[in-house]
PDB file of N, CA and C in Angstrom:
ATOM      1  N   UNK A   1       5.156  -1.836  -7.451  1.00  0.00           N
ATOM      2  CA  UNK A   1       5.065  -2.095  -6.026  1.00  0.00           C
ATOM      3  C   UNK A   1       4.882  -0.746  -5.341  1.00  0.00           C
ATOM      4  N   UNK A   2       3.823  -0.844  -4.517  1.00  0.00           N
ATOM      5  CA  UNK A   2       3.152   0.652  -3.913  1.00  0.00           C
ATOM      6  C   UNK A   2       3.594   0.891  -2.124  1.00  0.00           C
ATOM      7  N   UNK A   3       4.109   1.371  -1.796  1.00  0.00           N
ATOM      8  CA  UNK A   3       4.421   1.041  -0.271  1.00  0.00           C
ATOM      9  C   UNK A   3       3.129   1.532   0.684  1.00  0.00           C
ATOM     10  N   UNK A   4       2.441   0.941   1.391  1.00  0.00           N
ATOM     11  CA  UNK A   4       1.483   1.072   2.210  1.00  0.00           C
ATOM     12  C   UNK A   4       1.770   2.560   3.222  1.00  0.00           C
ATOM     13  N   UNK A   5       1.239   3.615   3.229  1.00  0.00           N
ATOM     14  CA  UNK A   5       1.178   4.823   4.630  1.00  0.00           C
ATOM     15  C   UNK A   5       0.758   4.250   5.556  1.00  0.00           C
ATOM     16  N   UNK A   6       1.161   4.689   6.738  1.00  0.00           N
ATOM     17  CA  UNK A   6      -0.194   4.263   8.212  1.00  0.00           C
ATOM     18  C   UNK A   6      -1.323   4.625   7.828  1.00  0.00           C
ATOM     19  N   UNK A   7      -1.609   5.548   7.291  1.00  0.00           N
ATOM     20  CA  UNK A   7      -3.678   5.886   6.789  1.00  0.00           C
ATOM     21  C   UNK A   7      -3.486   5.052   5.864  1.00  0.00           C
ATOM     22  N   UNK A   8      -2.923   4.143   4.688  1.00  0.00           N
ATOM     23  CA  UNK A   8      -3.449   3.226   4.507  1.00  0.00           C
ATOM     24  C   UNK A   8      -3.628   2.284   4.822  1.00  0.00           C
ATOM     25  N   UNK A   9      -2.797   2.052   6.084  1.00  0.00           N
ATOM     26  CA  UNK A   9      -3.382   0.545   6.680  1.00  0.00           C
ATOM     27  C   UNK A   9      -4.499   0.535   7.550  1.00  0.00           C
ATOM     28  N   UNK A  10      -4.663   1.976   8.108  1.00  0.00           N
ATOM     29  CA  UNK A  10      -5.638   1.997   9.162  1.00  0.00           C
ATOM     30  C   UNK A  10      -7.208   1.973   8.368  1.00  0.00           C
ATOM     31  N   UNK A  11      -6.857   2.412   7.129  1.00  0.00           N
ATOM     32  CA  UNK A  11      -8.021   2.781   6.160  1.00  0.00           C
ATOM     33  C   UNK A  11      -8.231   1.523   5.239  1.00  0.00           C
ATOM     34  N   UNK A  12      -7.325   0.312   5.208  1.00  0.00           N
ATOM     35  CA  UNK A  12      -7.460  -0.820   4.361  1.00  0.00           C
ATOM     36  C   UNK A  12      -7.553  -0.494   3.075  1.00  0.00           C
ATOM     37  N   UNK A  13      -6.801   0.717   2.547  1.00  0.00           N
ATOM     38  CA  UNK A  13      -6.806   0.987   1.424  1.00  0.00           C
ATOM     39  C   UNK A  13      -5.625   0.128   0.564  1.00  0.00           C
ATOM     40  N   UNK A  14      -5.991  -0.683  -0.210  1.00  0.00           N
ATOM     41  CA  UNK A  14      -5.668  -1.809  -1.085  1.00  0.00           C
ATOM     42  C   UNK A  14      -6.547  -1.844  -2.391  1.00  0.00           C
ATOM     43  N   UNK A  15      -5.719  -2.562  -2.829  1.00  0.00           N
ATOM     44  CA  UNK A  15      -6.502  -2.850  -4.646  1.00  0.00           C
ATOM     45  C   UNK A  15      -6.685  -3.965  -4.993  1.00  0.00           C
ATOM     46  N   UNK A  16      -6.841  -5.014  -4.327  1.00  0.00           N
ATOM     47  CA  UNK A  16      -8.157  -6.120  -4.389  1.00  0.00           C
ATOM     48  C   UNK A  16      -8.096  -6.892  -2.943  1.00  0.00           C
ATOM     49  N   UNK A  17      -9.460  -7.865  -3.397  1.00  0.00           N
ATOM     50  CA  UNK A  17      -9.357  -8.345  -1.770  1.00  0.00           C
ATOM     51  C   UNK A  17      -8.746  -9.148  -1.694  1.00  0.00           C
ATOM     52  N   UNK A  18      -7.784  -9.975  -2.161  1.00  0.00           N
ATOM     53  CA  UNK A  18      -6.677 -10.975  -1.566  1.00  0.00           C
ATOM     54  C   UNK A  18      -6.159 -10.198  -0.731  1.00  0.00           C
ATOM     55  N   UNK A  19      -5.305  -9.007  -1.592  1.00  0.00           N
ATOM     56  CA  UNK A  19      -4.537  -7.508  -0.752  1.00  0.00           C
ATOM     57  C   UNK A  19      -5.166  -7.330   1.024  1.00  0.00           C
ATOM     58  N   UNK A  20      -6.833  -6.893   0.809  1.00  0.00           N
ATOM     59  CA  UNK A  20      -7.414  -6.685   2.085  1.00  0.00           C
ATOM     60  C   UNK A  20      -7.477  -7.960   2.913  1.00  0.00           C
ATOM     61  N   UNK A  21      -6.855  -9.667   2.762  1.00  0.00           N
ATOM     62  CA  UNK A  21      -7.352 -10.183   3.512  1.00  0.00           C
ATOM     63  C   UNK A  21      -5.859 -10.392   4.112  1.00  0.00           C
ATOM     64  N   UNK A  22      -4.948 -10.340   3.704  1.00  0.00           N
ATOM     65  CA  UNK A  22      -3.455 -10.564   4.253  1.00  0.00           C
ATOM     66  C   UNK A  22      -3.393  -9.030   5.148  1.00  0.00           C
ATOM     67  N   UNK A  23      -3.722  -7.702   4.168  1.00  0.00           N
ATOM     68  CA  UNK A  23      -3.812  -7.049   5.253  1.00  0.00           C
ATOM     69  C   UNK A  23      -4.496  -6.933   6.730  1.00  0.00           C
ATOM     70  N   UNK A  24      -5.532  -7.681   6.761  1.00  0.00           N
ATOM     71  CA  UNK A  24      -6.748  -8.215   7.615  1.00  0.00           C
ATOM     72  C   UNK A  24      -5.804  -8.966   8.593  1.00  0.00           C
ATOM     73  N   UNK A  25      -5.361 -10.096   8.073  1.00  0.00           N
ATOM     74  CA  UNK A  25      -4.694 -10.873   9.131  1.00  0.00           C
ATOM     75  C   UNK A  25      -3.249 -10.563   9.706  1.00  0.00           C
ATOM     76  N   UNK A  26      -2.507  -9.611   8.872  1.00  0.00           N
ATOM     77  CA  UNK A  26      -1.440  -9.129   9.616  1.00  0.00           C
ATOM     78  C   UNK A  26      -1.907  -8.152  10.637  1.00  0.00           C
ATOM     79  N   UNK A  27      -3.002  -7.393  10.109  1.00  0.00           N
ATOM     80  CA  UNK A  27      -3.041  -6.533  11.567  1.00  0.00           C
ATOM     81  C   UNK A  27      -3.462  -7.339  12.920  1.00  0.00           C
ATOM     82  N   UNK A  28      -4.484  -8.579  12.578  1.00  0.00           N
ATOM     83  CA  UNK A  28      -4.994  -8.869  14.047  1.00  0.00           C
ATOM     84  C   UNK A  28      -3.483 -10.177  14.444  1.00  0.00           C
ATOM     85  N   UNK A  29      -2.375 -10.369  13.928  1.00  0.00           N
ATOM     86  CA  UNK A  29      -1.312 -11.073  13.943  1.00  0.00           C
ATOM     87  C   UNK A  29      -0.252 -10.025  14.916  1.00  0.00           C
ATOM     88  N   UNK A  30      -0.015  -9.040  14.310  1.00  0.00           N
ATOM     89  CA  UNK A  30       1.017  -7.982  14.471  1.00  0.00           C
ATOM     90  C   UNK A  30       0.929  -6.956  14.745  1.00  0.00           C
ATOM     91  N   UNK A  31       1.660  -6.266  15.359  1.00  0.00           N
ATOM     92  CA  UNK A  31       1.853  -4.785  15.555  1.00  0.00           C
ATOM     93  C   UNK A  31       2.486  -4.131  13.962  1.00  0.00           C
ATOM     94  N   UNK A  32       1.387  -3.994  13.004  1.00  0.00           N
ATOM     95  CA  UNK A  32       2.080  -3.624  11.668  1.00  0.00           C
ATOM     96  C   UNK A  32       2.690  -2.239  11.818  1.00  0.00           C
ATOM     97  N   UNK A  33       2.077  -1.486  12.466  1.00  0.00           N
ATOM     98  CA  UNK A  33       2.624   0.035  12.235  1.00  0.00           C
ATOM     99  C   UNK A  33       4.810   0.066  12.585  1.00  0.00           C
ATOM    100  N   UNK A  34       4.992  -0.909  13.174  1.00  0.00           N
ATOM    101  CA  UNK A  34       6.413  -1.210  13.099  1.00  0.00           C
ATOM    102  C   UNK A  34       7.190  -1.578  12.044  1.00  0.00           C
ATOM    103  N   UNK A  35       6.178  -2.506  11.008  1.00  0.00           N
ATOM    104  CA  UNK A  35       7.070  -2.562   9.596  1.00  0.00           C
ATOM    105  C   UNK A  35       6.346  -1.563   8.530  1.00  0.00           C
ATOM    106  N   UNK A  36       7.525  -1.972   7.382  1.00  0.00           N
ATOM    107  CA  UNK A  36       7.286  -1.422   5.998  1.00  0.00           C
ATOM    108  C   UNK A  36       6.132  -2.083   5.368  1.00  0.00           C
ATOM    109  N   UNK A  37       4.976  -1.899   4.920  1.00  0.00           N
ATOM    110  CA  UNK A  37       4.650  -3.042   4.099  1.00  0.00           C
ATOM    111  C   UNK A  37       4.382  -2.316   2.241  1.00  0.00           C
ATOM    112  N   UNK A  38       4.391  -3.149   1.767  1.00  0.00           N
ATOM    113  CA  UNK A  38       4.055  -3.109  -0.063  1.00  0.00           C
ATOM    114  C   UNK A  38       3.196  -3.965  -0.450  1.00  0.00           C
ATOM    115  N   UNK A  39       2.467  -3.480  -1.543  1.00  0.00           N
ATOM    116  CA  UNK A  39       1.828  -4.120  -1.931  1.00  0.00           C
ATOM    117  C   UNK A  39       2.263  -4.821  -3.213  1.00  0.00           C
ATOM    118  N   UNK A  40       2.961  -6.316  -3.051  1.00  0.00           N
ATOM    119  CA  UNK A  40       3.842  -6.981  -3.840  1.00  0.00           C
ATOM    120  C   UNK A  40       2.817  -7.249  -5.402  1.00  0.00           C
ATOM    121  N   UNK A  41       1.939  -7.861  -5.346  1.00  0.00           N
ATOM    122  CA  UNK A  41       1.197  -8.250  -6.545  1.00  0.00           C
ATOM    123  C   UNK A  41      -0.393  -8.741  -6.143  1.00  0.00           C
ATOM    124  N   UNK A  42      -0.937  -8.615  -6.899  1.00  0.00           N
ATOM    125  CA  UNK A  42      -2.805  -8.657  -6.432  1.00  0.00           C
ATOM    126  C   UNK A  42      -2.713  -9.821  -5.308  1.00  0.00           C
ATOM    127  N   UNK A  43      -2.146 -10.522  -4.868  1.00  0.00           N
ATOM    128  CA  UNK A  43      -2.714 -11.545  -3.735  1.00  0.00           C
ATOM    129  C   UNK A  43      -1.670 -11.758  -2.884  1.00  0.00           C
ATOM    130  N   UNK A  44      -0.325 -10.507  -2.592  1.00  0.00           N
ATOM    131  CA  UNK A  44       0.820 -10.581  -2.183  1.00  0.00           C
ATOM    132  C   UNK A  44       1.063  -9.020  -1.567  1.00  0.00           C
ATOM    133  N   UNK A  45       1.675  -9.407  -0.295  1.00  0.00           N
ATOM    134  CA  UNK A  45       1.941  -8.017   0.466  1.00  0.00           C
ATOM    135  C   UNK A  45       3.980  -8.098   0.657  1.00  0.00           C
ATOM    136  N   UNK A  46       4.271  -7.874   0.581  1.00  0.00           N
ATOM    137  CA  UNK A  46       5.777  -7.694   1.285  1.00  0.00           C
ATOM    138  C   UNK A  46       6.142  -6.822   2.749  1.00  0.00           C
ATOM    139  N   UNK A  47       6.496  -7.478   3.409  1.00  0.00           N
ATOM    140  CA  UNK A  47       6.604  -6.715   4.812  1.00  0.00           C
ATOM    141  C   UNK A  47       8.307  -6.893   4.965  1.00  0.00           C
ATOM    142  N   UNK A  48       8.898  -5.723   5.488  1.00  0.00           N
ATOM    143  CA  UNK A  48      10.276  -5.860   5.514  1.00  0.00           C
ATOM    144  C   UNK A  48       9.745  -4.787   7.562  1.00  0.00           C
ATOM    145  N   UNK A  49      10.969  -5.772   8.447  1.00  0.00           N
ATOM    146  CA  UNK A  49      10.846  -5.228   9.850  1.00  0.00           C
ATOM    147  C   UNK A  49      11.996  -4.067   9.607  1.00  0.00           C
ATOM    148  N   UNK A  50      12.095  -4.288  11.037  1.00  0.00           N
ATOM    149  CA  UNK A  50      13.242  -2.674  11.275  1.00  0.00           C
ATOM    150  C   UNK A  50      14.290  -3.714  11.232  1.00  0.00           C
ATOM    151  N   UNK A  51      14.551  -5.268  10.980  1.00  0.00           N
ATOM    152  CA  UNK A  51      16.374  -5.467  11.034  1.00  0.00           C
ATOM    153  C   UNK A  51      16.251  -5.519   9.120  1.00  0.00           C
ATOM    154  N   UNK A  52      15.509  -5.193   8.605  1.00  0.00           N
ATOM    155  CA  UNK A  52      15.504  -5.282   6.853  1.00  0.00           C
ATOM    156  C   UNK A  52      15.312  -6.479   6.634  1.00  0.00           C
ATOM    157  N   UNK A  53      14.760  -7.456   7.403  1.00  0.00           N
ATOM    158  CA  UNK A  53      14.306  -8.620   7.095  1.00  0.00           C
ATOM    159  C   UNK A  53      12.659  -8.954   6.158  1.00  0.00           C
ATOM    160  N   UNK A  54      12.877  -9.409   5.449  1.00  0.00           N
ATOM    161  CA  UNK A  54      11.782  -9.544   4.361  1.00  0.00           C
ATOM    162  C   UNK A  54      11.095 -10.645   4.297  1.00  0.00           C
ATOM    163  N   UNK A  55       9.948 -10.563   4.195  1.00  0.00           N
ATOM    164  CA  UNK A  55       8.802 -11.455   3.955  1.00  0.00           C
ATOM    165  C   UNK A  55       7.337 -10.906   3.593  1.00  0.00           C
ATOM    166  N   UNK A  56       6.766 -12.491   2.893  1.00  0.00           N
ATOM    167  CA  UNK A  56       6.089 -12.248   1.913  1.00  0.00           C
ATOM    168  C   UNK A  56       4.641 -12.989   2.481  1.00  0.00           C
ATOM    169  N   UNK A  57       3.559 -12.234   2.524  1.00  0.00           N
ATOM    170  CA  UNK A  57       2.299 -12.990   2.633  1.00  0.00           C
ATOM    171  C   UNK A  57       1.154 -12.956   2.173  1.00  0.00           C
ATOM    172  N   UNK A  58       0.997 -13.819   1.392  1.00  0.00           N
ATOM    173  CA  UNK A  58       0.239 -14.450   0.468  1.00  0.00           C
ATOM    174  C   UNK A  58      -1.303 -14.864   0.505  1.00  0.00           C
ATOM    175  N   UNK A  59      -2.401 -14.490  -0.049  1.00  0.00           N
ATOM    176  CA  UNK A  59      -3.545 -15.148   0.216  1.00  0.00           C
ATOM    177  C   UNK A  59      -3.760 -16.282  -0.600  1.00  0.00           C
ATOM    178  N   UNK A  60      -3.851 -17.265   0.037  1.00  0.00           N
ATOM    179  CA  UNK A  60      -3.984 -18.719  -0.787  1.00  0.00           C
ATOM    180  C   UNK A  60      -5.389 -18.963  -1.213  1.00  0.00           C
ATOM    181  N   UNK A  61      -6.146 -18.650  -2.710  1.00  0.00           N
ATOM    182  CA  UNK A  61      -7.280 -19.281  -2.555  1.00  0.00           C
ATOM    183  C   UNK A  61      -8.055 -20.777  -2.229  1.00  0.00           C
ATOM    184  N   UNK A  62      -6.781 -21.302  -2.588  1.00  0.00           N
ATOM    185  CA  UNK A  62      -6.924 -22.654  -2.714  1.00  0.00           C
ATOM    186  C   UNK A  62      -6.947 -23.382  -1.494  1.00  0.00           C
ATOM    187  N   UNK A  63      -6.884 -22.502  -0.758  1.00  0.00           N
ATOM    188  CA  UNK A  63      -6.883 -23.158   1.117  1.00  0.00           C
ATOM    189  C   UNK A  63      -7.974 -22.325   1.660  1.00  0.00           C
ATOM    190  N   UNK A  64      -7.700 -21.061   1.123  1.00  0.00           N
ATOM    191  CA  UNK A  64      -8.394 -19.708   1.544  1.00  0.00           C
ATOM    192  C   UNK A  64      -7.921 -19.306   2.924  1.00  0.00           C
ATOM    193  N   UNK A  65      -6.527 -19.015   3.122  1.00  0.00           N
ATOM    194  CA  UNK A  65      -5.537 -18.593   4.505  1.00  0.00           C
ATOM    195  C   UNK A  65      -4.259 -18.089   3.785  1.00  0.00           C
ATOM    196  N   UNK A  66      -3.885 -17.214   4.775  1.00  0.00           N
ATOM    197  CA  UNK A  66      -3.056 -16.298   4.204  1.00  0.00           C
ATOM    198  C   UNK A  66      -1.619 -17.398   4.357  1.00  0.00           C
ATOM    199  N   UNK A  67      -0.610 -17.453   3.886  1.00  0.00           N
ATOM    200  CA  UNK A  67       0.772 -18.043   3.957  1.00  0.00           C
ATOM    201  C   UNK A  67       2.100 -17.011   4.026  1.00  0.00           C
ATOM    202  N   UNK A  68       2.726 -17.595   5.067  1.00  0.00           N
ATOM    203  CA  UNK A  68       4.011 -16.773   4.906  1.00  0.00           C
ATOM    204  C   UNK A  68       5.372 -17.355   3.786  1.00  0.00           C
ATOM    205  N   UNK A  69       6.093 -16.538   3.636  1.00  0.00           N
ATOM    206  CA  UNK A  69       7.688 -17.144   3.032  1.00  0.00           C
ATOM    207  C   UNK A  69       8.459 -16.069   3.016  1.00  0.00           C
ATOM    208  N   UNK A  70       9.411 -16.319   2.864  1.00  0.00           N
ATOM    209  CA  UNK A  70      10.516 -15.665   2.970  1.00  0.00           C
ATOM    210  C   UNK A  70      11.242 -15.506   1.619  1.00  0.00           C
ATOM    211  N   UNK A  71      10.748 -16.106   0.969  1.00  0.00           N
ATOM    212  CA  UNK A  71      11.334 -15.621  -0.680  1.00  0.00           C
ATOM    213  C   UNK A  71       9.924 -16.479  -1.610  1.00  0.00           C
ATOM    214  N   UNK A  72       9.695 -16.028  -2.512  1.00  0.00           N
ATOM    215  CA  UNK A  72       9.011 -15.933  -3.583  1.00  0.00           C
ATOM    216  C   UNK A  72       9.279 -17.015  -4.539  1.00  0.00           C
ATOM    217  N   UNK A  73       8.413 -17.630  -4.840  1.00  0.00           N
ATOM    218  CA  UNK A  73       9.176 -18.822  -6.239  1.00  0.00           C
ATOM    219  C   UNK A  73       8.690 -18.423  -7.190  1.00  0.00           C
ATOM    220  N   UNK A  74       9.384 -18.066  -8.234  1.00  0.00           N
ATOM    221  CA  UNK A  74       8.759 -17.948  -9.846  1.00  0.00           C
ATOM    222  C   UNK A  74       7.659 -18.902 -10.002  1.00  0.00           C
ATOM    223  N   UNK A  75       6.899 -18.472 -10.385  1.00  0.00           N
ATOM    224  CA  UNK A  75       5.759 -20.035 -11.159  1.00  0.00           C
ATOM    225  C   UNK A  75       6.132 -19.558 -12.396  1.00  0.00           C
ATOM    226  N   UNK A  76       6.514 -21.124 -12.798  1.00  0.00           N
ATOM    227  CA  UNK A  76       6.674 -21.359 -14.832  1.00  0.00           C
ATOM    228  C   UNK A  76       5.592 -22.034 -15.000  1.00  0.00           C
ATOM    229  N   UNK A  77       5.286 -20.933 -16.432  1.00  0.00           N
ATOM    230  CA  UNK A  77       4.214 -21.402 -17.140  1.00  0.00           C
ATOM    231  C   UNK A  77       4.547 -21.525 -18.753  1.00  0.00           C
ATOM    232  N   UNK A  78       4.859 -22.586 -18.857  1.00  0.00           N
ATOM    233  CA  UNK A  78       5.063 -23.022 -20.211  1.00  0.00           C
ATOM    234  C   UNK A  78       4.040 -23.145 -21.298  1.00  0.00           C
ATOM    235  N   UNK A  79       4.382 -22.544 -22.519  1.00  0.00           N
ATOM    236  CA  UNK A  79       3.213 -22.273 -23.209  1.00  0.00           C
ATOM    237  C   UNK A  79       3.563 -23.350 -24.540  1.00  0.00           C
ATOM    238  N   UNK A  80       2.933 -23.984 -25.080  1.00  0.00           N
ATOM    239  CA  UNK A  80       2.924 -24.954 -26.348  1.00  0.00           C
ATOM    240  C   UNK A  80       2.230 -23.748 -27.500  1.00  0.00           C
ATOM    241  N   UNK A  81       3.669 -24.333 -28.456  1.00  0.00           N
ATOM    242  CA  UNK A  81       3.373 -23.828 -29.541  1.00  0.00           C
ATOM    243  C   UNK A  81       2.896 -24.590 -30.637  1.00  0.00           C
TER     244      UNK A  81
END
């Protein structure tokens, strides 16, 4: 997990485009330069505000719109042997 600088948000510097499209929509959503953000996993950002409150937003391909939550669910993937 990589924590975002202000030149990288202003610069959309990310490592794939799920990354650039949550970053995309939090900026025209929010005043981001007020939170923390990370870059949680290829299609996942983590934003924590100034009360340390955490959340997670997600690019959904399957809708193709970004989603918020507040905690993360494991996906199980069960493998047959």
């Amino acid at each position: 997990m990589r924590k975002l600088t202000n030149i990288d948000i202003l610069k959309n510097n990310v490592d794939t485009i799920s990354q650039y499209k949550v970053l995309n929509y939090l900026k025209k959503h929010f005043n981001i330069l007020k939170f923390s953000i990370f870059l949680y996993d290829r299609d996942t950002l983590k934003v924590i505000d100034k009360n340390n409150c955490v959340g997670y937003f997600k690019y959904d391909k399957d809708i193709n719109d970004v989603i918020f939550t507040e905690e993360l669910l494991e996906e199980n993937i069960d493998f047959e042997i």
